[in-house]
N, C-alpha and C. Protein backbone atom coordinates (compact mmCIF):
# COMPACT_ATOMS: atom_id res chain seq x y z
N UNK A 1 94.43 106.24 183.27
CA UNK A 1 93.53 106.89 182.34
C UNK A 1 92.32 105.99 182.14
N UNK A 2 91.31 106.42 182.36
CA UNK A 2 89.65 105.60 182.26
C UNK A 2 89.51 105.13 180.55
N UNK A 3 89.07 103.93 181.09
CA UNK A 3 88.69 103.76 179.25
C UNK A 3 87.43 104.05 179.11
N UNK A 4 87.16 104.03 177.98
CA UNK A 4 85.81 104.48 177.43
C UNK A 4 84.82 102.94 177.15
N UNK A 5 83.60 103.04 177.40
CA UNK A 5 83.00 101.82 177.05
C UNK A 5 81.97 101.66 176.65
N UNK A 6 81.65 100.85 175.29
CA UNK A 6 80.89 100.77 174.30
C UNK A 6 79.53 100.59 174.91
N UNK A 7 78.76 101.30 174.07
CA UNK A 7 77.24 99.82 174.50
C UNK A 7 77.07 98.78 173.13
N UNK A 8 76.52 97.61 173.62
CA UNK A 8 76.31 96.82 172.58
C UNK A 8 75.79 97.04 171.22
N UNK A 9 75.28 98.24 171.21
CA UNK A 9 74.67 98.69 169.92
C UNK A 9 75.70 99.42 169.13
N UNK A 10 76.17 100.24 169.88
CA UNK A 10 77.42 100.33 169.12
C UNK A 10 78.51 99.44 168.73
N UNK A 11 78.85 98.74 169.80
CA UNK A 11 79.47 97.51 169.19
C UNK A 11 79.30 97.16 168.29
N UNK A 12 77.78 96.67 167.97
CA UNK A 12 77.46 95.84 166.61
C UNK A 12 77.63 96.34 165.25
N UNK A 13 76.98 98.27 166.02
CA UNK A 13 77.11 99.08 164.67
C UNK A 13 78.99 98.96 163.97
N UNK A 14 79.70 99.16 164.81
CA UNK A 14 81.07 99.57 164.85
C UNK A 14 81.46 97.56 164.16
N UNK A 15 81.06 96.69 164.56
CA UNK A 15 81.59 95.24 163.68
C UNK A 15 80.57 95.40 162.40
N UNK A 16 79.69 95.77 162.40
CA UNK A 16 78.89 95.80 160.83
C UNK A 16 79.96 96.37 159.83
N UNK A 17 80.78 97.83 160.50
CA UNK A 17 80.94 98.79 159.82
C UNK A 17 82.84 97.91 158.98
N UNK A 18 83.05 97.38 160.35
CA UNK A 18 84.50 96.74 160.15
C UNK A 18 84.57 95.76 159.53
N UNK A 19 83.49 94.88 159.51
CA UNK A 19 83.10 93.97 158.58
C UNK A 19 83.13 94.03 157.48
N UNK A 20 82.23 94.81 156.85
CA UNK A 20 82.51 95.20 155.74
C UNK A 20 83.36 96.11 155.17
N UNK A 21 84.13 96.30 155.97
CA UNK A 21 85.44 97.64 155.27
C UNK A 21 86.29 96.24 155.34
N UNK A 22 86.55 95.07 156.32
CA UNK A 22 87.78 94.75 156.04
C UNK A 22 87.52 93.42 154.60
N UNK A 23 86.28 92.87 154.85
CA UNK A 23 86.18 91.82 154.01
C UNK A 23 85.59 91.97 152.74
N UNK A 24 85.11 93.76 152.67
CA UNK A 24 84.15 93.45 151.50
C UNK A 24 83.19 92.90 150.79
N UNK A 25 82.43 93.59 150.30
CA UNK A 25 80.89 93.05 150.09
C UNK A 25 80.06 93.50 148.77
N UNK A 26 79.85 92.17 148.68
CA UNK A 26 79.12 92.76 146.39
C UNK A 26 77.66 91.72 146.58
N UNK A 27 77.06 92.41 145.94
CA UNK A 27 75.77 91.22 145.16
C UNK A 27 75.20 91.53 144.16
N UNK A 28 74.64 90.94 143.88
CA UNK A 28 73.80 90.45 142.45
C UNK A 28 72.46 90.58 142.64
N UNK A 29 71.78 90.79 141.73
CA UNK A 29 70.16 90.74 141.46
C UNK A 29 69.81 91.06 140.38
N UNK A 30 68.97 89.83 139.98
CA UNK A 30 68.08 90.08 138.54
C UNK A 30 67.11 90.54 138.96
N UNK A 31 67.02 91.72 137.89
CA UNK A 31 65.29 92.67 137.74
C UNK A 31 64.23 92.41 136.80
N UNK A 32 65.06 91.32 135.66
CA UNK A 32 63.51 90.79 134.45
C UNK A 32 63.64 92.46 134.15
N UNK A 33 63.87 93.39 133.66
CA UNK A 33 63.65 94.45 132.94
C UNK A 33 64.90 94.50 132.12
N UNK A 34 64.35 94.97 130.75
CA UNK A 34 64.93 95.65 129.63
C UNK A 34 66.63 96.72 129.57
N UNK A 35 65.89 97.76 130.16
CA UNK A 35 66.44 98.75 131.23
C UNK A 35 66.84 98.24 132.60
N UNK A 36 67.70 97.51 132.81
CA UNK A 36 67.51 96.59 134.43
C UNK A 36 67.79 98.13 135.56
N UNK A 37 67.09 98.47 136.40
CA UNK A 37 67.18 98.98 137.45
C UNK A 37 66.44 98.10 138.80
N UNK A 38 67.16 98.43 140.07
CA UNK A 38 66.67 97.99 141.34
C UNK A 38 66.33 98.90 142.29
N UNK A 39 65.05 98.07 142.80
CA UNK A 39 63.83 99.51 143.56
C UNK A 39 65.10 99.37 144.45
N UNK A 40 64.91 100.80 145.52
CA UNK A 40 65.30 101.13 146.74
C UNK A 40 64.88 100.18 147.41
N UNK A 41 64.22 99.64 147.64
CA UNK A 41 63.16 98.32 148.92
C UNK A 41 63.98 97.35 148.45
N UNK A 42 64.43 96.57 147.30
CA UNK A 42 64.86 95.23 147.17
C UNK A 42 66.80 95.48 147.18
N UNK A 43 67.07 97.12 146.89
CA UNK A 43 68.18 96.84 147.20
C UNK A 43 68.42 97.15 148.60
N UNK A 44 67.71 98.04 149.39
CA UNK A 44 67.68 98.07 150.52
C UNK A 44 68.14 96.13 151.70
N UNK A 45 67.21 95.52 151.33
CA UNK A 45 66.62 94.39 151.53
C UNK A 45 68.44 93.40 151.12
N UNK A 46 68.62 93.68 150.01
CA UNK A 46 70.04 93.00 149.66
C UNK A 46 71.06 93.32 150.33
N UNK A 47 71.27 94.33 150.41
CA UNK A 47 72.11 95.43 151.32
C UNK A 47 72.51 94.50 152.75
N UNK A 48 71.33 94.75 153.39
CA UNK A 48 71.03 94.09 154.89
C UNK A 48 71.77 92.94 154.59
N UNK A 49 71.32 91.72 153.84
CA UNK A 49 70.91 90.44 153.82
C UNK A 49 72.99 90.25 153.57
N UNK A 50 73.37 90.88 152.50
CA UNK A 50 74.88 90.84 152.42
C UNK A 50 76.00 91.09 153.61
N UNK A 51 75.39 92.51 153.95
CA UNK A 51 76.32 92.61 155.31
C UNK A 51 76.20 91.94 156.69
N UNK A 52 75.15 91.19 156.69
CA UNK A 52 74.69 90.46 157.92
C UNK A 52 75.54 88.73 157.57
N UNK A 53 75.43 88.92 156.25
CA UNK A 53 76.52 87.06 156.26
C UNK A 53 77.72 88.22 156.19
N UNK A 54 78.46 88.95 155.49
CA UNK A 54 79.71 89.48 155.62
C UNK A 54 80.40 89.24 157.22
N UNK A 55 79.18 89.62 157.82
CA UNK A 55 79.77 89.95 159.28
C UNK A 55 79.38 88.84 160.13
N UNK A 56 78.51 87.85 160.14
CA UNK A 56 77.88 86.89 160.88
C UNK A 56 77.26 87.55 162.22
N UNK A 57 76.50 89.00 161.75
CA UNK A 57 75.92 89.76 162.73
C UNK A 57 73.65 89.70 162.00
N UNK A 58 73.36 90.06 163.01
CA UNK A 58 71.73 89.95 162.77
C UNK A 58 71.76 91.09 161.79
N UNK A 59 70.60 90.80 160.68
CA UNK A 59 70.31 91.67 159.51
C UNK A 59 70.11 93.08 160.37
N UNK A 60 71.09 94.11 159.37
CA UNK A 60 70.69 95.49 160.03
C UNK A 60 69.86 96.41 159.15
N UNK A 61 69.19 97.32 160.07
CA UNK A 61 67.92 98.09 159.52
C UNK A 61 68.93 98.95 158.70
N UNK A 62 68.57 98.75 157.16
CA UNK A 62 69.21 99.43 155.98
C UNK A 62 67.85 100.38 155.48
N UNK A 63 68.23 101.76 155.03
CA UNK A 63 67.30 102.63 153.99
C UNK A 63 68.01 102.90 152.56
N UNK A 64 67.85 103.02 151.80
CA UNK A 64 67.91 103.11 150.48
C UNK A 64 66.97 104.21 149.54
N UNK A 65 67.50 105.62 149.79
CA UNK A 65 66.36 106.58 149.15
C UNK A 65 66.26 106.59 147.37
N UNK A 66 66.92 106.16 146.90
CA UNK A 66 66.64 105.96 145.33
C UNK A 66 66.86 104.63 144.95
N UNK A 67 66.21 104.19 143.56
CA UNK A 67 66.88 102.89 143.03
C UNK A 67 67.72 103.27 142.68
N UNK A 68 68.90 102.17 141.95
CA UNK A 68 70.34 102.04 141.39
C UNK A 68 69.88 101.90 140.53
N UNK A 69 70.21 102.21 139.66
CA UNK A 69 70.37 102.17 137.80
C UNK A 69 71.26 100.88 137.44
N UNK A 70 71.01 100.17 136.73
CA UNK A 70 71.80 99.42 135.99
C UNK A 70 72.86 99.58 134.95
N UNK A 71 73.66 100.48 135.55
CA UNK A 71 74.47 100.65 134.98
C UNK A 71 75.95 101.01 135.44
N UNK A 72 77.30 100.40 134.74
CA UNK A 72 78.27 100.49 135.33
C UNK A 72 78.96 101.41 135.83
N UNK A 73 79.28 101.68 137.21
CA UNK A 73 79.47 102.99 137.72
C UNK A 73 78.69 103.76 138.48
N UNK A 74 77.13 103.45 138.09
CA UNK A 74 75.96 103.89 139.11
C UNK A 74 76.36 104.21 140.56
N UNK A 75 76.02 104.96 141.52
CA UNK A 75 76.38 104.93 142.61
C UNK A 75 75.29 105.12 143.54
N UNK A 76 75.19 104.85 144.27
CA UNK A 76 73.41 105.77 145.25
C UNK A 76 74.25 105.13 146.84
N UNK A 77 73.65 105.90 148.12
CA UNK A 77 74.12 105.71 149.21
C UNK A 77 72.68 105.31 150.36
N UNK A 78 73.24 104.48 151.05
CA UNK A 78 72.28 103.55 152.23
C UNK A 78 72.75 104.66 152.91
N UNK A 79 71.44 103.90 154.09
CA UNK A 79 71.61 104.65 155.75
C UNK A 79 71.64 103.31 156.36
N UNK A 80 72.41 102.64 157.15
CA UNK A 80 72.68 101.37 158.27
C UNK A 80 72.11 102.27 159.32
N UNK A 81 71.23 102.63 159.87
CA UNK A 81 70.58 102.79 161.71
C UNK A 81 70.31 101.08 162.79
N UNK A 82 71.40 101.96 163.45
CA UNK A 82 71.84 101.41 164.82
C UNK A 82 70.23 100.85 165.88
N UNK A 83 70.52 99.97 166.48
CA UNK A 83 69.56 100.18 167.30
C UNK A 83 68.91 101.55 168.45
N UNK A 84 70.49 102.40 168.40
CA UNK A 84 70.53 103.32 169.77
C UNK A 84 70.52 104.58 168.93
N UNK A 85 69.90 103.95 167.77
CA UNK A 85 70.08 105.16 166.70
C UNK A 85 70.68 106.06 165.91
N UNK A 86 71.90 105.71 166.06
CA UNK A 86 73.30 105.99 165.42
C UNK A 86 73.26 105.91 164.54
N UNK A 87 73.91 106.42 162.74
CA UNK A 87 73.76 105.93 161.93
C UNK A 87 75.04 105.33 160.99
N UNK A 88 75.09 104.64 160.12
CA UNK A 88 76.24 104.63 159.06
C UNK A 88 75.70 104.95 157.43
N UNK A 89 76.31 105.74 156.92
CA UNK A 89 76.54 105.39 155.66
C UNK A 89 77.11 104.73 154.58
N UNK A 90 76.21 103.87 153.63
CA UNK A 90 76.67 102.52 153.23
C UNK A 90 76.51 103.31 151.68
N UNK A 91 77.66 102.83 150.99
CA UNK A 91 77.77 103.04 149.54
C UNK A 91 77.63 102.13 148.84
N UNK A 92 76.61 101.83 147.43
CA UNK A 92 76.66 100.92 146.71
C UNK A 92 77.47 101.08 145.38
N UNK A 93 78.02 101.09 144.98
CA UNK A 93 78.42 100.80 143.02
C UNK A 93 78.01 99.67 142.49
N UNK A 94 77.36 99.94 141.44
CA UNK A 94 77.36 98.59 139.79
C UNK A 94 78.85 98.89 139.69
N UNK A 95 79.42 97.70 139.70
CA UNK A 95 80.54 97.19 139.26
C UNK A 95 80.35 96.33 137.84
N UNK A 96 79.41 95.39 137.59
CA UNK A 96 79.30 95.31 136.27
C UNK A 96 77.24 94.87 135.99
N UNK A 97 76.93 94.80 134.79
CA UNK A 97 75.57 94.17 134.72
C UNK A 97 75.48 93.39 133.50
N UNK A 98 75.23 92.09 133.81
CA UNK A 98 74.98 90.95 132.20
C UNK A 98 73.40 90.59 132.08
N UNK A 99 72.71 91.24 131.24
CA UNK A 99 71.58 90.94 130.78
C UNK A 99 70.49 91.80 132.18
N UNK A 100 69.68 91.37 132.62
CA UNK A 100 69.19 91.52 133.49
C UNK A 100 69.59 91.47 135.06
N UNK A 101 70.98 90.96 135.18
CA UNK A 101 71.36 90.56 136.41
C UNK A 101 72.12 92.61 136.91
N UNK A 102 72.52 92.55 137.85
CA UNK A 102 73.04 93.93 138.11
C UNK A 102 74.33 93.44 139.44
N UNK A 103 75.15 93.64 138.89
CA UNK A 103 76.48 93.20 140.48
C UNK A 103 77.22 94.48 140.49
N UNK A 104 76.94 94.48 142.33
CA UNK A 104 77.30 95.73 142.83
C UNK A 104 78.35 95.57 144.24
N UNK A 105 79.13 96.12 144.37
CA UNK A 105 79.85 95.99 145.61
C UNK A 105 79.42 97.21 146.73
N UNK A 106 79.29 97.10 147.73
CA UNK A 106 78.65 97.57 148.71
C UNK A 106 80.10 98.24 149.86
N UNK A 107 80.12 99.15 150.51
CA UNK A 107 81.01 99.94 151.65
C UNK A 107 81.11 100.67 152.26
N UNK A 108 80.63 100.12 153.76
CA UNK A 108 80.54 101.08 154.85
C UNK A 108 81.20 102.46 155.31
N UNK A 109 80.58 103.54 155.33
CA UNK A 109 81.66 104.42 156.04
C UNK A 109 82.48 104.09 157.31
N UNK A 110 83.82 104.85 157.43
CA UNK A 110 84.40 104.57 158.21
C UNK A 110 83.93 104.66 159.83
N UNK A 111 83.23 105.85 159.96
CA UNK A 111 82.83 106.43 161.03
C UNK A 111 80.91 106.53 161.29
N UNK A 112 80.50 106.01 162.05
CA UNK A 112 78.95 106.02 162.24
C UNK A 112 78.65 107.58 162.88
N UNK A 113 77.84 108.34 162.66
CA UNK A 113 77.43 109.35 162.99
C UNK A 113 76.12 109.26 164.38
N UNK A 114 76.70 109.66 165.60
CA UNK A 114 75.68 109.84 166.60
C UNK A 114 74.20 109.67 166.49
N UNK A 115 73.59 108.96 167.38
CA UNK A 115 71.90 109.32 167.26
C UNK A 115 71.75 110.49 167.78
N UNK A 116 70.81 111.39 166.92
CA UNK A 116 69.93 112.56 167.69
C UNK A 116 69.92 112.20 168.71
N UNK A 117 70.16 114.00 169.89
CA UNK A 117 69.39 113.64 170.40
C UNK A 117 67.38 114.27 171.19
C-alpha cells in the first residue's frame, strides 16, 4: 500500500498544530487601559510569537479579525495560514486578567483546512 507524502509546509503546518495541542499555550499582555482590551494586530503578533517558542518552529503568519476583550471567558478565533496556503484555526480564551495585564491560553484546531484552489 503507497504511503502518502507530506510537503514541508504541511509538515510545519501539521507540528505548529501538534505543538500546541500537545504542550499548550497561554500569554499575557498589558494594554495600559482602564477597560483592558487587545487590538487584533498585537494579539495577532502574540499569537505567532507563543506558538513559534511552543513549537521551536519559525513565527507563523497568524490573522486575528477582532480584539479580545478583557475579560474572563472572552473568546475570539485566529487564522494560522500555511505557506502552501492551507489554513488552521487557532482559538484564544482570557483565562484570567489583573489590572491591566490580560492572560489567555491559546489552541490549535485539530485539523488544517486545504488551500484554495
Amino acid at each position: 500500500m503507497p504511503m502518502a507524502r507530506s510537503t514541508p509546509a504541511t509538515w510545519s503546518l501539521s507540528a505548529v498544530a501538534a505543538g500546541a495541542l500537545l504542550v499548550g499555550c497561554s500569554g499575557s499582555v498589558s494594554v495600559g487601559n482602564s477597560e483592558p482590551k487587545l487590538s487584533s494586530d498585537k494579539l495577532a503578533t502574540t499569537v505567532s510569537e507563543k506558538l513559534a517558542a511552543t513549537t521551536n518552529q519559525p513565527k507563523p503568519d497568524i490573522t486575528c479579525p477582532e480584539d479580545l476583550a478583557g475579560k474572563v471567558g472572552a473568546t475570539t478565533r485566529c487564522t494560522l495560514t500555511a505557506k502552501d496556503g492551507s489554513t488552521l484555526g487557532v482559538s484564544v480564551k482570557v483565562t484570567s486578567v489583573e489590572g491591566d495585564k490580560i492572560n489567555f491560553d491559546i489552541k490549535a484546531d485539530d485539523t488544517a483546512s486545504p488551500a484554495p484552489n
